[in-house]
N, C-alpha and C. Protein backbone atom coordinates (compact mmCIF):
# COMPACT_ATOMS: atom_id res chain seq x y z
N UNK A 1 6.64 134.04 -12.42
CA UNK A 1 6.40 132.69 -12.85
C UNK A 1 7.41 131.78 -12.18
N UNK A 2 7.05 130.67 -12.04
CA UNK A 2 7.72 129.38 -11.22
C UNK A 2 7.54 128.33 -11.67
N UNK A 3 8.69 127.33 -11.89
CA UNK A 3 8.48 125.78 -11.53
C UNK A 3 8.11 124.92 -10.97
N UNK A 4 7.22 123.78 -10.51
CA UNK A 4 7.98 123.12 -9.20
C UNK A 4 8.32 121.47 -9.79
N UNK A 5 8.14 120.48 -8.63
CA UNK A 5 9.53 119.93 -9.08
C UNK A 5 8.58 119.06 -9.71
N UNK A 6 7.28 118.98 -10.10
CA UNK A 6 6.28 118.46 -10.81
C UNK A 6 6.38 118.72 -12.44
N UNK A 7 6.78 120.02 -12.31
CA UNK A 7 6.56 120.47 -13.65
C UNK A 7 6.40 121.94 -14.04
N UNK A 8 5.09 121.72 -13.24
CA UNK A 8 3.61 122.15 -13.39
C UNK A 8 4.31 123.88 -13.28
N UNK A 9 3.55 124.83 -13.84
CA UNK A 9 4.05 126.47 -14.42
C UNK A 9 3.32 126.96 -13.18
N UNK A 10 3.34 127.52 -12.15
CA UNK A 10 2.69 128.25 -11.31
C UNK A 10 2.77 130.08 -12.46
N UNK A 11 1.68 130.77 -12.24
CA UNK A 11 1.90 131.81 -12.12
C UNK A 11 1.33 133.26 -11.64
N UNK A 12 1.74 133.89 -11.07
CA UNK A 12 0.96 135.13 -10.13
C UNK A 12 0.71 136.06 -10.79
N UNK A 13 0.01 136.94 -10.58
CA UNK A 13 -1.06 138.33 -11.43
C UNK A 13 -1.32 138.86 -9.92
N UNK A 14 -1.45 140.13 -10.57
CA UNK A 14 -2.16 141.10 -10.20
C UNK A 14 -3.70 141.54 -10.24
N UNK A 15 -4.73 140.63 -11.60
CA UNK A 15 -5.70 140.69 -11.13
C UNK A 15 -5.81 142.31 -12.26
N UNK A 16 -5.25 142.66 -12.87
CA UNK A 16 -5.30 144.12 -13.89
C UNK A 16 -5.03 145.32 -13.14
N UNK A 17 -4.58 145.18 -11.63
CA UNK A 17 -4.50 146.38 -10.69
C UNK A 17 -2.66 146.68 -10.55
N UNK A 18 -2.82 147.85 -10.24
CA UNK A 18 -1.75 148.85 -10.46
C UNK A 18 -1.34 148.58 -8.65
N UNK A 19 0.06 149.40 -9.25
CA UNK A 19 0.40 149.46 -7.03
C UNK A 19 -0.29 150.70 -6.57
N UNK A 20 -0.24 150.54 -5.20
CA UNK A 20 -1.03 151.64 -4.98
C UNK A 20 -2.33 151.41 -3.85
N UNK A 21 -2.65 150.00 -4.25
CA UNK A 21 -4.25 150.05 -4.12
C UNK A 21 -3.94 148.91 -2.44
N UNK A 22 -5.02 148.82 -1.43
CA UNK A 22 -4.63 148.55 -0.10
C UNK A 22 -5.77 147.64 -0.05
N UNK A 23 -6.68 146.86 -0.99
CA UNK A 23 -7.71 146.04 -0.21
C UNK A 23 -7.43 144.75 -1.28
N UNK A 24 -7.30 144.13 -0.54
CA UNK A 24 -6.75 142.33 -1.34
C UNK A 24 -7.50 142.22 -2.67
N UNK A 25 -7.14 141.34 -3.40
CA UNK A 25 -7.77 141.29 -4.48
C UNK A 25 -8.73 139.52 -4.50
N UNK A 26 -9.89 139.73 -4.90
CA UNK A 26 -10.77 138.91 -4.80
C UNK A 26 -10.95 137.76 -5.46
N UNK A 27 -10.18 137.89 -6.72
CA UNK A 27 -10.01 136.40 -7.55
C UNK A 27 -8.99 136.17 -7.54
N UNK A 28 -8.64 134.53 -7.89
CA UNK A 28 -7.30 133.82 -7.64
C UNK A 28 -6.53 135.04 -8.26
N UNK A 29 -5.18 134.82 -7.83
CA UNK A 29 -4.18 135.34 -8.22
C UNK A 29 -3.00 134.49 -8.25
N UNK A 30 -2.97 133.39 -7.73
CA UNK A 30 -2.02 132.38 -8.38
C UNK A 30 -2.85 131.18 -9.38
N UNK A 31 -1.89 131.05 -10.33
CA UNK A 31 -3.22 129.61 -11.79
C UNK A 31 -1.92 129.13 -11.77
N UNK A 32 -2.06 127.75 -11.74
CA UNK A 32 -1.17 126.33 -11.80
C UNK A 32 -1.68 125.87 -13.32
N UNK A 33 -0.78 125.62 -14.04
CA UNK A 33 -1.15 124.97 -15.39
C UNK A 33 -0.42 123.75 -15.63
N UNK A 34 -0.41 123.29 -16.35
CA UNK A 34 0.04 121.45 -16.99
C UNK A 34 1.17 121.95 -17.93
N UNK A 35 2.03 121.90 -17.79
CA UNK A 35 3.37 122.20 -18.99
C UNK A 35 3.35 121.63 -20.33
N UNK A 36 2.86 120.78 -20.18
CA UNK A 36 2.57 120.10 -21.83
C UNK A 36 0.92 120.44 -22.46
N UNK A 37 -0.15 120.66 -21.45
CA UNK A 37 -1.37 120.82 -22.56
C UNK A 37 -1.39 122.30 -22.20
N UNK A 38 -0.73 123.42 -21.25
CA UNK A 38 -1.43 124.56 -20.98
C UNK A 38 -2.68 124.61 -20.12
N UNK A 39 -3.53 123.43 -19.78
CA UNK A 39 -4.22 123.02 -18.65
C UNK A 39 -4.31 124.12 -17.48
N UNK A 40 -5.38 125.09 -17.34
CA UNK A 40 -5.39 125.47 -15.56
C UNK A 40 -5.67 124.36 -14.42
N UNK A 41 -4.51 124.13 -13.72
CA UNK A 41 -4.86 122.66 -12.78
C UNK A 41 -5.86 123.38 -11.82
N UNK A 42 -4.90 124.60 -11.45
CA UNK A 42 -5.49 125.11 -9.83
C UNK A 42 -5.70 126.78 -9.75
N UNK A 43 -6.43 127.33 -9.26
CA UNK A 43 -6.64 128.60 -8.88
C UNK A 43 -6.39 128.96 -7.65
N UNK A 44 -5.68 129.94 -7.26
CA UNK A 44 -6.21 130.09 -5.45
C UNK A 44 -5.22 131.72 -5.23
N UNK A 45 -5.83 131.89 -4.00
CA UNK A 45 -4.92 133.27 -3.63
C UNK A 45 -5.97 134.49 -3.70
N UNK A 46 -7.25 134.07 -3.85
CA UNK A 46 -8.45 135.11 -3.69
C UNK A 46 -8.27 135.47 -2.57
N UNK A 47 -8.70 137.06 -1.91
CA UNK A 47 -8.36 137.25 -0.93
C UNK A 47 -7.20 138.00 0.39
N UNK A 48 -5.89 137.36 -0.84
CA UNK A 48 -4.81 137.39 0.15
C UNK A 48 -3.88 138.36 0.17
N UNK A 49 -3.46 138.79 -1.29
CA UNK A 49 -2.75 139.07 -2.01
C UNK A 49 -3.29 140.95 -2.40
N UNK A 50 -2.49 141.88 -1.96
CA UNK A 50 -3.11 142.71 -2.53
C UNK A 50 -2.34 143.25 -3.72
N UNK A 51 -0.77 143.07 -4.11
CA UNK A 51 -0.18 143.23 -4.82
C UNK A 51 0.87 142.30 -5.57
N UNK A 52 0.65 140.93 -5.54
CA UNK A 52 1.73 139.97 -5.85
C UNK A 52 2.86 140.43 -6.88
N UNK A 53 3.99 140.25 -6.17
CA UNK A 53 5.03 140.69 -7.44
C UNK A 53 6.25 139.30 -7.66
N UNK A 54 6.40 138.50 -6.67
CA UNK A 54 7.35 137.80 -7.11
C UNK A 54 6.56 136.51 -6.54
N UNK A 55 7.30 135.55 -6.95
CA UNK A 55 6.82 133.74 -6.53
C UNK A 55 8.08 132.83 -7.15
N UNK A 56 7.84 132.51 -5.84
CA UNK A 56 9.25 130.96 -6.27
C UNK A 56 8.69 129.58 -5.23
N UNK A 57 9.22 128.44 -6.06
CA UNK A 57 8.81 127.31 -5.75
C UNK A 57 10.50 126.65 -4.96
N UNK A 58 10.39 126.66 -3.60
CA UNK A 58 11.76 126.20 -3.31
C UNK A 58 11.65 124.45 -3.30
N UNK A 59 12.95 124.11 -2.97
CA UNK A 59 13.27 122.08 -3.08
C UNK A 59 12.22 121.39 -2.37
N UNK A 60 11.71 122.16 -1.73
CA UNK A 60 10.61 121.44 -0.71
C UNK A 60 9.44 121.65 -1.23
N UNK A 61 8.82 122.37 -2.39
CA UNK A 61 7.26 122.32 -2.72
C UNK A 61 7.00 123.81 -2.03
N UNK A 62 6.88 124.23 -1.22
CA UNK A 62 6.39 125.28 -0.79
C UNK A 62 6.98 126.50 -1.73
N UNK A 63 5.59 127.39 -2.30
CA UNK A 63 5.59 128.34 -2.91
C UNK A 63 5.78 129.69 -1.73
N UNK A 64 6.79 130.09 -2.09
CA UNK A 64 6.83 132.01 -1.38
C UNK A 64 6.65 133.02 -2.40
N UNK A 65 5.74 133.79 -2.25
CA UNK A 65 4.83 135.08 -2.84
C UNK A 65 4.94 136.03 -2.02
N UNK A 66 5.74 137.15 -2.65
CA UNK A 66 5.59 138.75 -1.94
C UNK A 66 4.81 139.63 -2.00
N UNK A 67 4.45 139.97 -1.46
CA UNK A 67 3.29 141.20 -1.81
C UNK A 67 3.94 142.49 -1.34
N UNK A 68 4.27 143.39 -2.67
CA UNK A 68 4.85 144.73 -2.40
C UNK A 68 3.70 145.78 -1.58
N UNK A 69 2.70 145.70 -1.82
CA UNK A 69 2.00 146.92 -1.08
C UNK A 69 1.05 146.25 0.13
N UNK A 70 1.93 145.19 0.72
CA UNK A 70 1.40 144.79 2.05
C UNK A 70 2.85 145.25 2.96
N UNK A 71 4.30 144.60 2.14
CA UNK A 71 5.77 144.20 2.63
C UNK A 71 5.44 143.07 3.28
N UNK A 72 5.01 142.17 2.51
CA UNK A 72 4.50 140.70 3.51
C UNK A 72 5.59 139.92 1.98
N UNK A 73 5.89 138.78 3.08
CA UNK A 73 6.82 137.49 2.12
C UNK A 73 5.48 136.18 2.71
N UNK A 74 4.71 135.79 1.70
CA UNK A 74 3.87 134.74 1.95
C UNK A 74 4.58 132.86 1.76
N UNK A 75 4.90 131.87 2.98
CA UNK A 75 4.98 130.53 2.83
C UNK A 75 3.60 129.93 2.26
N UNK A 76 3.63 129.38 1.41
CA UNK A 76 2.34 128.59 0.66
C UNK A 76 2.73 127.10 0.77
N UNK A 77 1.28 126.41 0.72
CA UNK A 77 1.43 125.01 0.62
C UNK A 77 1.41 124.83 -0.81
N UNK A 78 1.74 124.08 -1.80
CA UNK A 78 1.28 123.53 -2.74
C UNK A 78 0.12 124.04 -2.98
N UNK A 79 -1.14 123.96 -2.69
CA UNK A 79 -2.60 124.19 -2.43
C UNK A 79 -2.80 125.35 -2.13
N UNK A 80 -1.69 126.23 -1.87
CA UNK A 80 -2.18 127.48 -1.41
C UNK A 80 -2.58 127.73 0.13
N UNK A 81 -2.33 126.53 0.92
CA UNK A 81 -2.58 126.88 2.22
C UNK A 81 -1.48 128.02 2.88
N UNK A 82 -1.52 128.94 4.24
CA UNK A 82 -0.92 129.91 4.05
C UNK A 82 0.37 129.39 5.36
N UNK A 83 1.37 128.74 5.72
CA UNK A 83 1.91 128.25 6.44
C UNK A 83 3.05 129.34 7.49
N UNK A 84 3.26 130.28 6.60
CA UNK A 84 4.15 131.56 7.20
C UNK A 84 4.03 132.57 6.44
N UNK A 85 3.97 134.05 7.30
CA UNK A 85 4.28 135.50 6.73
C UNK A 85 5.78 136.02 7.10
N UNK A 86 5.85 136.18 6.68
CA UNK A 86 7.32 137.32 7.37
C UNK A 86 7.20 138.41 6.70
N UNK A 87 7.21 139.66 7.93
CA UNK A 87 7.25 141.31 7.83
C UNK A 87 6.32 141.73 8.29
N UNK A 88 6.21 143.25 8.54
CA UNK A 88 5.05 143.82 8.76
C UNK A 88 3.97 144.96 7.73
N UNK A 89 2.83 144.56 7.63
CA UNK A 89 1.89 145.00 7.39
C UNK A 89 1.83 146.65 7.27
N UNK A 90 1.85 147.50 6.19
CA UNK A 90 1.83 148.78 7.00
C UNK A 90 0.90 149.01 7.15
């Protein structure tokens, strides 16, 4: 789970899957909510993510998401656009 400088609660899942497993997962896996009503603003991350374990929102807005059973460090836009990876893929 994360802040950003909005407010707003980012937070990442797994989607009910265990480690282990090697084919991305198909529904969002990051939900943006409203801090005061609990609100889902945003969904996204279908696709990308086959194991999300950590997420942080740095001074600049951009969300970084790791994925342990890729070894990928994901740069995110706000929106979820995908701006940088760092590591390799096994």
């Amino acid at each position: 789970m994360a802040v950003d400088a909005r407010g707003r609660v980012l937070v990442s899942h797994a989607a009910g899957r265990t480690s282990g497993n090697d084919t991305p997962i198909s529904e969002p896996t990051i939900l943006v909510f409203d801090p005061e009503t609990g609100e889902l603003l945003d969904a996204w991350g279908e696709g990308l993510f086959v194991y999300p374990h950590g997420i942080e929102v740095d001074r600049n807005g951009f969300v970084w998401v790791t994925d342990s059973e890729q070894n990928l460090v994901f740069k995110l836009t706000a929106e979820g656009d995908v701006i940088m990876t760092l590591g390799e893929a096994p």
